[in-house]
Protein backbone atom coordinates (compact mmCIF):
# COMPACT_ATOMS: atom_id res chain seq x y z
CA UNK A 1 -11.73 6.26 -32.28
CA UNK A 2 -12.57 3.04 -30.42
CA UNK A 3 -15.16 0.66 -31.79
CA UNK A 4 -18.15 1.49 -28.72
CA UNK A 5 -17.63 5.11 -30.12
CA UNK A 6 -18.25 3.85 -33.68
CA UNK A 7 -20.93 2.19 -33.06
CA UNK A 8 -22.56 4.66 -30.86
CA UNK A 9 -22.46 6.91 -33.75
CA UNK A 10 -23.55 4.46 -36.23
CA UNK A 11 -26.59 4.12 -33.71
CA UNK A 12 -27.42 7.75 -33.34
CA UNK A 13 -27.14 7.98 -37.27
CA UNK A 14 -29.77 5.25 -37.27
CA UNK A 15 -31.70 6.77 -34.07
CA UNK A 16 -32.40 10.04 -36.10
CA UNK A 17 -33.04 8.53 -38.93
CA UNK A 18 -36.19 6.79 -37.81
CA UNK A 19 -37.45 9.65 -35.47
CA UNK A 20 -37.53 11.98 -38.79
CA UNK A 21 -39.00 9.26 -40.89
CA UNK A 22 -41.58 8.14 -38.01
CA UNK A 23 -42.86 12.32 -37.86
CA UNK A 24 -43.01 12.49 -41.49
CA UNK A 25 -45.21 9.13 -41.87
CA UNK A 26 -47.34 10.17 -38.95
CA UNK A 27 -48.09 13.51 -41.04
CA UNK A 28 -48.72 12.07 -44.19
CA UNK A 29 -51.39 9.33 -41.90
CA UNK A 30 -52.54 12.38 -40.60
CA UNK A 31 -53.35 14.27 -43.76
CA UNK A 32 -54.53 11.60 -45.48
CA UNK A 33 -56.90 10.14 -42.35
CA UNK A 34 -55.71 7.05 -41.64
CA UNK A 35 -54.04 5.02 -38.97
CA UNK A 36 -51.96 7.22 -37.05
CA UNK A 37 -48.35 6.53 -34.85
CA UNK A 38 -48.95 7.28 -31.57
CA UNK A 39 -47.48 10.35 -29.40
CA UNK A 40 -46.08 7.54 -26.60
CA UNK A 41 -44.01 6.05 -29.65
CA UNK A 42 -43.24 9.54 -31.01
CA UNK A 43 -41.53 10.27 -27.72
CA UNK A 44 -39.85 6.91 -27.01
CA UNK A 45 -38.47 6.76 -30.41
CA UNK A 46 -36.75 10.69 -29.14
CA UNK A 47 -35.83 9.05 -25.57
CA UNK A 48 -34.29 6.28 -27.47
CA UNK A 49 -31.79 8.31 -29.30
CA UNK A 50 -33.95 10.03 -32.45
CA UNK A 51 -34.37 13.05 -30.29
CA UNK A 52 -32.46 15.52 -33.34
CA UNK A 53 -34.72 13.66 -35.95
CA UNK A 54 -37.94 13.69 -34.20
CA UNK A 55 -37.63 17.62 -33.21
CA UNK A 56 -36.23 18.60 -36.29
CA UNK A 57 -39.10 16.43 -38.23
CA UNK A 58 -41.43 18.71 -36.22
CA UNK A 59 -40.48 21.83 -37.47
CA UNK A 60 -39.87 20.48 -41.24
CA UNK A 61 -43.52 18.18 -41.40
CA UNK A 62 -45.26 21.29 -39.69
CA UNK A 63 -46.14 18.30 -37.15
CA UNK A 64 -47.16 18.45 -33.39
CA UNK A 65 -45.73 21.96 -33.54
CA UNK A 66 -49.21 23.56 -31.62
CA UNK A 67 -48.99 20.74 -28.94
CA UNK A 68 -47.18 22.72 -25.68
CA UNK A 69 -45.34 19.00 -24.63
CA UNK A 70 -43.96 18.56 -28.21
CA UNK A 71 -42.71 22.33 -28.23
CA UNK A 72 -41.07 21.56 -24.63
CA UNK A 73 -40.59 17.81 -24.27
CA UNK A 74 -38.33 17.64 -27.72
CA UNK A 75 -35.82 20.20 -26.55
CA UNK A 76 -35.72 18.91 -22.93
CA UNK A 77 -34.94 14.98 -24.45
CA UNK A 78 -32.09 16.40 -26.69
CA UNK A 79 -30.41 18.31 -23.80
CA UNK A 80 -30.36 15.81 -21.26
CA UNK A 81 -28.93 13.74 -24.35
CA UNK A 82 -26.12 16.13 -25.16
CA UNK A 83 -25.49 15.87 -21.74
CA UNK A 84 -25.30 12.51 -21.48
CA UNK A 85 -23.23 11.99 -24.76
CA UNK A 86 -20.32 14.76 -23.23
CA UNK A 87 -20.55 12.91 -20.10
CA UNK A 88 -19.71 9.41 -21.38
CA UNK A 89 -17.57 10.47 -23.84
């Protein structure tokens, strides 16, 4: 395995990491009323690699699970991601 492949799975660790953290903390805001993360960083923290974390966070925080272009956006980031991972692999 060649370092750029190490590290691109180091960052997708990482990437995952933060989109199930950032759904959990925007929950907790949400349940408690306070401050909340909003849905364009949600989705950019996804695009950016935390698609896997952010859509399973979803389903495990009960979060953004009624809104139709959480339900369909998540999926559609992590495929063209997949995609893109088998391609430049």
């Amino acid at each position: 395995m060649t370092t750029i492949q190490k590290i691109a799975i180091a960052y997708a660790i990482i990437a995952n990491i933060v989109g199930l953290s950032v759904m959990g903390i925007d929950k907790r805001r949400a349940i408690c009323h306070k401050w909340r993360i909003p849905e364009k960083t949600l989705f950019l923290v996804s695009i950016l690699g935390g698609s896997i974390g952010t859509w399973t966070g979803m389903y495990l925080f009960r979060h953004k699970t009624k809104h139709w272009y959480f339900v369909i956006g998540m999926p559609c980031i992590l495929i063209v991601q997949l995609v893109l991972y088998y391609y430049f692999w």
